[in-house]
Every structure is written in C-alpha cells, then in structure tokens.
Protein backbone atom coordinates (compact mmCIF):
# COMPACT_ATOMS: atom_id res chain seq x y z
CA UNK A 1 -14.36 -21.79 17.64
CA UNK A 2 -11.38 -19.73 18.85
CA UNK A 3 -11.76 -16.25 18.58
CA UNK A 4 -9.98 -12.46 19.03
CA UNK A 5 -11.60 -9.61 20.42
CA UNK A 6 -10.06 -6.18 19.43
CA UNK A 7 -11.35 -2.94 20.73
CA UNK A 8 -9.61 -0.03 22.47
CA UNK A 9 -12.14 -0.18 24.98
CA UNK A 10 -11.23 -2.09 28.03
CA UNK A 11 -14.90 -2.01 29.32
CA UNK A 12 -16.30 -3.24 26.15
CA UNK A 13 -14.15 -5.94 25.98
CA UNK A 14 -14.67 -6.73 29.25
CA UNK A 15 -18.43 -6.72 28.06
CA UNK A 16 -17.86 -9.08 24.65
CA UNK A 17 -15.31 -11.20 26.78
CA UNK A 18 -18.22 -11.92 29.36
CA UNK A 19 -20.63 -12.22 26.52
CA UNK A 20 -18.73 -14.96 25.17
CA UNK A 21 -18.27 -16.93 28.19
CA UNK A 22 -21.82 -17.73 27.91
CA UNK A 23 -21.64 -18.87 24.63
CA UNK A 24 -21.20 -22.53 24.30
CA UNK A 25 -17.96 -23.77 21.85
CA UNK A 26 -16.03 -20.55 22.27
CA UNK A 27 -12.45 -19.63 23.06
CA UNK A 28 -11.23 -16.55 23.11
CA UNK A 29 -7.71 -17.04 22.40
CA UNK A 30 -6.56 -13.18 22.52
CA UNK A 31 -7.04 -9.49 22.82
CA UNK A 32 -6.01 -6.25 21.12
CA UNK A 33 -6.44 -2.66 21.30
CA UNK A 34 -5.77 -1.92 17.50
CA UNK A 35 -5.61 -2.94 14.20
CA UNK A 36 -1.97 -3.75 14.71
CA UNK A 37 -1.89 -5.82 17.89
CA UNK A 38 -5.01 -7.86 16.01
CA UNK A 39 -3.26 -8.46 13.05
CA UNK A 40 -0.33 -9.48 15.23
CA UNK A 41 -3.03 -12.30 17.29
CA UNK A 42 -5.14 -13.54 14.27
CA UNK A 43 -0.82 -14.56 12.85
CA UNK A 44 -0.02 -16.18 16.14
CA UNK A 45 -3.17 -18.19 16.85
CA UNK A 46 -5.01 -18.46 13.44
CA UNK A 47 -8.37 -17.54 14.82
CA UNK A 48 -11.74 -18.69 13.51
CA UNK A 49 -13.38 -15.27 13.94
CA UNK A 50 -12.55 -12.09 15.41
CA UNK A 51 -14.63 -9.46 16.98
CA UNK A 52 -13.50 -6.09 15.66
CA UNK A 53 -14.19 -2.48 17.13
CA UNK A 54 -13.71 0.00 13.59
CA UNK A 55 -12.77 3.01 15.91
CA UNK A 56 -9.23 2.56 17.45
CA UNK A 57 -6.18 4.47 17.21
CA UNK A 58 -3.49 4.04 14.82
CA UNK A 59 -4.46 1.42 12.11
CA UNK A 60 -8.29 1.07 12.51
CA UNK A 61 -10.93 -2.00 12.32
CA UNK A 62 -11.59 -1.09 8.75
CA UNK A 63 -8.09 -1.22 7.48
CA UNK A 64 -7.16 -4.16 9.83
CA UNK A 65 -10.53 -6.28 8.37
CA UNK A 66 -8.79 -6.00 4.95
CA UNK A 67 -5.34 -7.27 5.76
CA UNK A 68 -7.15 -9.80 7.38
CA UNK A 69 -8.73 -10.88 3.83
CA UNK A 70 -5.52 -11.72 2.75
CA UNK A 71 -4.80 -14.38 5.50
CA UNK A 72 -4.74 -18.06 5.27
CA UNK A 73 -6.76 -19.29 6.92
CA UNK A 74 -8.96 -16.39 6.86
CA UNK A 75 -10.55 -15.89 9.91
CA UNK A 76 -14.73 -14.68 9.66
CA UNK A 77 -14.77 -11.03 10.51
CA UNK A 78 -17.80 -9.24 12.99
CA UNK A 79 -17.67 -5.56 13.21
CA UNK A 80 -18.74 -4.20 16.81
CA UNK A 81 -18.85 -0.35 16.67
CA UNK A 82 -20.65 2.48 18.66
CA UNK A 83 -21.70 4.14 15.44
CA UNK A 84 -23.76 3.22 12.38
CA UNK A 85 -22.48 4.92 9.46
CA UNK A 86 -19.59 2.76 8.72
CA UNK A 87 -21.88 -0.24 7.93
CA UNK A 88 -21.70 -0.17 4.33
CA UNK A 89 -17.59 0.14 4.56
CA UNK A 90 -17.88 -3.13 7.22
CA UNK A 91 -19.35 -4.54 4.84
CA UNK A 92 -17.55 -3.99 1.72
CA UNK A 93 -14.68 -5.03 3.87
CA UNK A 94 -16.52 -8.73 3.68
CA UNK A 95 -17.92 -8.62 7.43
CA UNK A 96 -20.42 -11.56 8.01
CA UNK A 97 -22.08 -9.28 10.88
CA UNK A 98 -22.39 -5.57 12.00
CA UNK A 99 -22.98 -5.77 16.02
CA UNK A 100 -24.03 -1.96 17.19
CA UNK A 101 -23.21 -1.19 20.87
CA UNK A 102 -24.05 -2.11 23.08
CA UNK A 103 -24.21 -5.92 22.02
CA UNK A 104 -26.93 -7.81 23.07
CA UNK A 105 -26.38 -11.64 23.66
CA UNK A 106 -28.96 -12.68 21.28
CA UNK A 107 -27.05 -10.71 18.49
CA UNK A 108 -23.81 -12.19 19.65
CA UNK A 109 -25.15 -15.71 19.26
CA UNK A 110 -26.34 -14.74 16.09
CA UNK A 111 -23.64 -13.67 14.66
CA UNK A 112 -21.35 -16.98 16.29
CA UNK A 113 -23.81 -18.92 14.65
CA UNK A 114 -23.42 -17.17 10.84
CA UNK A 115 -19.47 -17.95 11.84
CA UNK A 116 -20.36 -21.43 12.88
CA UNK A 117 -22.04 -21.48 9.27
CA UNK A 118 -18.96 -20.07 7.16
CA UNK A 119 -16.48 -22.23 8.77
CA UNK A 120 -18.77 -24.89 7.96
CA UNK A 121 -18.74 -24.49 4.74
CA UNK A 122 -15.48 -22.72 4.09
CA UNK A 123 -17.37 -20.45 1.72
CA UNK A 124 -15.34 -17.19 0.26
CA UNK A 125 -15.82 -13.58 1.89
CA UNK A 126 -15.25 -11.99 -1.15
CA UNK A 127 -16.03 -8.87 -1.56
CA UNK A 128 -18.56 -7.70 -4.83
CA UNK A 129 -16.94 -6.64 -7.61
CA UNK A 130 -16.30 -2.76 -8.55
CA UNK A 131 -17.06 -1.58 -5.24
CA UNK A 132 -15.05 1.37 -4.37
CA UNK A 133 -12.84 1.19 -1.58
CA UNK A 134 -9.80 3.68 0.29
CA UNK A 135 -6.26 2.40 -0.36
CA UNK A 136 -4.95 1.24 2.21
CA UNK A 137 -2.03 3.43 4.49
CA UNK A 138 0.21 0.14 4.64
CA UNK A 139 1.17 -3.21 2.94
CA UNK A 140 1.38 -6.47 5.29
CA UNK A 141 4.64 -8.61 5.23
CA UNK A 142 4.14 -11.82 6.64
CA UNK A 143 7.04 -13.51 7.77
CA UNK A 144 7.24 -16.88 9.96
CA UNK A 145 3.84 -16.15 12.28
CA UNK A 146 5.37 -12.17 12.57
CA UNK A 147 3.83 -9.37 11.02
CA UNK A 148 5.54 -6.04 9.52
CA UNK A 149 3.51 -2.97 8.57
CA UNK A 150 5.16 -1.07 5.93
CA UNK A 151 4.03 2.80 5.24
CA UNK A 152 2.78 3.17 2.03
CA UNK A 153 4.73 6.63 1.74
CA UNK A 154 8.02 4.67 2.56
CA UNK A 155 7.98 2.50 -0.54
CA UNK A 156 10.51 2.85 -3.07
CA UNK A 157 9.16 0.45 -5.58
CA UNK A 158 7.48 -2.82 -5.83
CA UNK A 159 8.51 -5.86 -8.37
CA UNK A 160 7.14 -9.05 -8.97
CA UNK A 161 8.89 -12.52 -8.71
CA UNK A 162 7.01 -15.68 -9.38
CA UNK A 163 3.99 -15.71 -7.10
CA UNK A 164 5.73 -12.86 -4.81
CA UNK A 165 5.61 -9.10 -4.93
CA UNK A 166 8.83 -7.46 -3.42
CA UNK A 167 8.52 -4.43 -1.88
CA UNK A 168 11.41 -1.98 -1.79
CA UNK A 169 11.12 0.09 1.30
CA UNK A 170 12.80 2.52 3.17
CA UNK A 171 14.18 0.03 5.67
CA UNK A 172 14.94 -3.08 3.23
CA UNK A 173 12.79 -5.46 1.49
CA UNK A 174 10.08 -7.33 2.24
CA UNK A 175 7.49 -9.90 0.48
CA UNK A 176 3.84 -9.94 0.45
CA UNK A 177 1.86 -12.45 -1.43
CA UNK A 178 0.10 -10.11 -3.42
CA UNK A 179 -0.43 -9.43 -6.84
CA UNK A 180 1.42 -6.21 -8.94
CA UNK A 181 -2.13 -5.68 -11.22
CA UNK A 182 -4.18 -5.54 -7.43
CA UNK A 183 -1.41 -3.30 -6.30
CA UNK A 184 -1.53 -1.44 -9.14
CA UNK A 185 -5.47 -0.77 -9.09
CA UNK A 186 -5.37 -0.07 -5.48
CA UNK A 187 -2.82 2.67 -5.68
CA UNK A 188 -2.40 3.69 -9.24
CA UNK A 189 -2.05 7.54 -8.46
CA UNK A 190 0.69 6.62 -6.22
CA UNK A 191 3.08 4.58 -8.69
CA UNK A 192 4.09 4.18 -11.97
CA UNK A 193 4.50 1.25 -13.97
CA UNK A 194 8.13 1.20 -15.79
CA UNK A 195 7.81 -2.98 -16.40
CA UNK A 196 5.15 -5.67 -16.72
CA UNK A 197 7.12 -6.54 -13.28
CA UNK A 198 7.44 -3.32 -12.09
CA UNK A 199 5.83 -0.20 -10.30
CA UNK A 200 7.94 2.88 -9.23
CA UNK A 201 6.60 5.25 -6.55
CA UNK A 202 6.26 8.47 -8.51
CA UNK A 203 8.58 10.58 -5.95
CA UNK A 204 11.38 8.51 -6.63
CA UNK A 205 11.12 8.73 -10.12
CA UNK A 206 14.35 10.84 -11.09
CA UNK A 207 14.51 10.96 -14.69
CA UNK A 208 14.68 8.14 -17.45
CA UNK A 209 17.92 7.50 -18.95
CA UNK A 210 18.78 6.10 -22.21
CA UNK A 211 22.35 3.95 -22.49
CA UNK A 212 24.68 3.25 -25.65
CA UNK A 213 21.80 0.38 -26.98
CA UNK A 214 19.24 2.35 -27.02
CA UNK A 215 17.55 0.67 -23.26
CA UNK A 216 15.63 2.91 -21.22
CA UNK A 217 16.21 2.50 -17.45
CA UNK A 218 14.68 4.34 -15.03
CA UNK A 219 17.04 6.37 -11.90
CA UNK A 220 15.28 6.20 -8.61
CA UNK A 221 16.09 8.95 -5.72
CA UNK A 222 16.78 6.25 -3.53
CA UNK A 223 17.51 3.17 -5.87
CA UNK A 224 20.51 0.89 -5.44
CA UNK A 225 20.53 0.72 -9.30
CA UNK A 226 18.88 1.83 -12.86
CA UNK A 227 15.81 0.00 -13.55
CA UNK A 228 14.55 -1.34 -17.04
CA UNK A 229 12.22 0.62 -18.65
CA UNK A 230 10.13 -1.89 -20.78
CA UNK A 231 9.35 -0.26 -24.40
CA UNK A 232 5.65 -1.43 -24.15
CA UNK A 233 5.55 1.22 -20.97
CA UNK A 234 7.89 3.51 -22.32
CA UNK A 235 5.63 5.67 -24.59
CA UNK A 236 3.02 6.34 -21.49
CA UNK A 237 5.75 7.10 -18.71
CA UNK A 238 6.95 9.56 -20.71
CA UNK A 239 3.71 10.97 -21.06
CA UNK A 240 3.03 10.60 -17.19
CA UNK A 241 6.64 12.31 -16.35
CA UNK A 242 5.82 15.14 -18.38
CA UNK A 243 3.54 16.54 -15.36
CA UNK A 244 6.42 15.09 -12.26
C-alpha cells in the first residue's frame, strides 16, 4: 500500500514515518508540509492512502482532503491532528480514520487495516447527503500529473463544455472536471448564473446589455467579450443586479 504523509511537523513525521516502517505492506512514497505540496504527491505517485495533519499553513488538511475526493484514483484519507474538535469536519470530508496525537501503533495499524479494507473493495467515500460544508478558497486544475490552484477571488467566470467546466481566471483558463450545478451549490453567493452553461462572478458583472434583436448579453469588468444572457435566467439576474 503506498502511502503520503503530510504534516508541517518534521518531528511528527519523523514519528508516523517510523511508525510505518513497522508496519508490514507499506511504502511511503512521499512527504509534504501542506495541503499544496500533498496534493502535488498524491498527482505524481497516485497513492493508496495518505496520512494528513488538518493544521498546516497555507491550504490546510481539511481543504486538501476535499480536492483529494475529486481524484482518480482516490486515495483513502486518515486525519492525524493534535486537536479534537475538527473530527466531525474530518469526517464530513469522507476520512476513514481520525488518529489524535500522539499516534499510537495499534491505532496506526488500525486504521492501515480499514485502508487495506476500502481498497479491497473499492467502496465510495462519499460523503452523506445535505451536510453542510465551507466552500472551498480554490478550484484544482489538473493537468498531465501537475496541479494548479486557482483563487477563488481570481475567477472571472466559469462555463461548461461537454463533461468539462472552464474556468476563466485572472491568469488564463483552465479545466477542472467538475460539474457547473456542484459549483454552483458550493459557491452560489459568489456567482451568478447568466446561462444553463454559465456562472459569472458577481464583481465582474458590469451591466447587461441588450443588442438590435432583442439578446441580452452580459459585459464582464474583465471579459474578452459579451456573454449570452439566456431568457430562462434573464428575469432573476435582473432581480439579483438590482442589489450589485
């Protein structure tokens, strides 16, 4: 079972990496010291599991376990924190295993052998229904084994293509293999939808601008061109422009 340890920690994973020598049918492949760099080692060497500190600088364990859902394969996910409270977030995040510092051996093995079960089985981690989770500070582009992090707050506007989302960013374009509705119900407050394709950050929203046929498009601050303005979603953006 090949596996990533991320913590920003160098004594505790020291501790996990000694841990895990002991444990029969291991590898640990790579190490990280945030959410980034793990992202970045779970791309290059498609782990089976990683071990994931929530506390770390920059993009945390929390964040970093749920652009990890979205992998393929997607590697099992074991939460290894100082602190207790964030267990029901680890979990809605679709952890198999909360390990509380510091780990004991017996818990690691435990928690190897609920991995050994998963990949096993190749059950789904999905997370329950309803449950009510932070957006996220960043989408994940994907691109040949690479990873690029884009700021929420730097995104222009997102449109769908086929099986592909497009996100329009302050420093180009980018795809992620997610879907406009789960982008949409992640960060509704943040965009507004202009198309059954399309969702338009609501600070680039200029103003709405009927032509000679009597088409709506919609004039971005930083947009390359107008954008069409579907009638079924004309009669709400109005409404929702009325209070830009």
């Amino acid at each position: 079972m090949k596996v990533v340890i991320a913590d920003d920690e160098p004594l505790a994973r020291e501790r996990l990496r000694s841990l895990l020598a002991e444990q029969a049918g291991t590898e640990l492949v790579a190490e990280a010291d945030n959410g980034l760099e793990a992202l970045q080692a779970c791309a290059e060497h498609k782990p089976d599991l990683v071990l994931l500190d929530i506390a770390m600088p920059g993009m945390d364990g929390l964040e970093a376990a749920r652009h990890l859902a979205a992998f393929e394969p997607r590697p099992a996910v074991v939460f290894c924190t100082a602190y207790d409270a964030h267990a029901l977030s680890a979990f809605e995040a679709a952890a198999i295993d909360y390990l509380m510092k510091p780990i004991r051996p017996e818990r690691l093995a435990s928690a190897l052998e609920r991995a050994r079960t998963l990949l096993a089985g190749r059950e789904t981690q999905a997370p329950v229904s309803g449950q009510a989770k932070a957006p996220r500070s960043h989408l994940c582009a994907r691109m040949r084994g690479s990873l690029r992090l884009i700021p929420i707050e730097d995104v222009h506007y997102l449109q769908a293509e086929e099986k592909y989302v497009v996100v329009h960013h302050a420093r180009g374009e980018d795809l992620i293999e997610e879907s406009l509705k789960s982008l949409e119900d992640e960060f509704g407050p943040r965009f507004l939808r202009i198309h059954r394709n399309c969702l338009v950050a609501r600070h680039e929203l200029v103003e709405l601008r009927r032509d000679g046929e009597g088409h709506t498009h919609a004039i971005l601050r930083h947009g390359r061109a107008p954008l069409e303005v579907s009638r079924r979603a004309l009669s709400q953006l109005r409404e929702q422009v009325k209070g830009l």
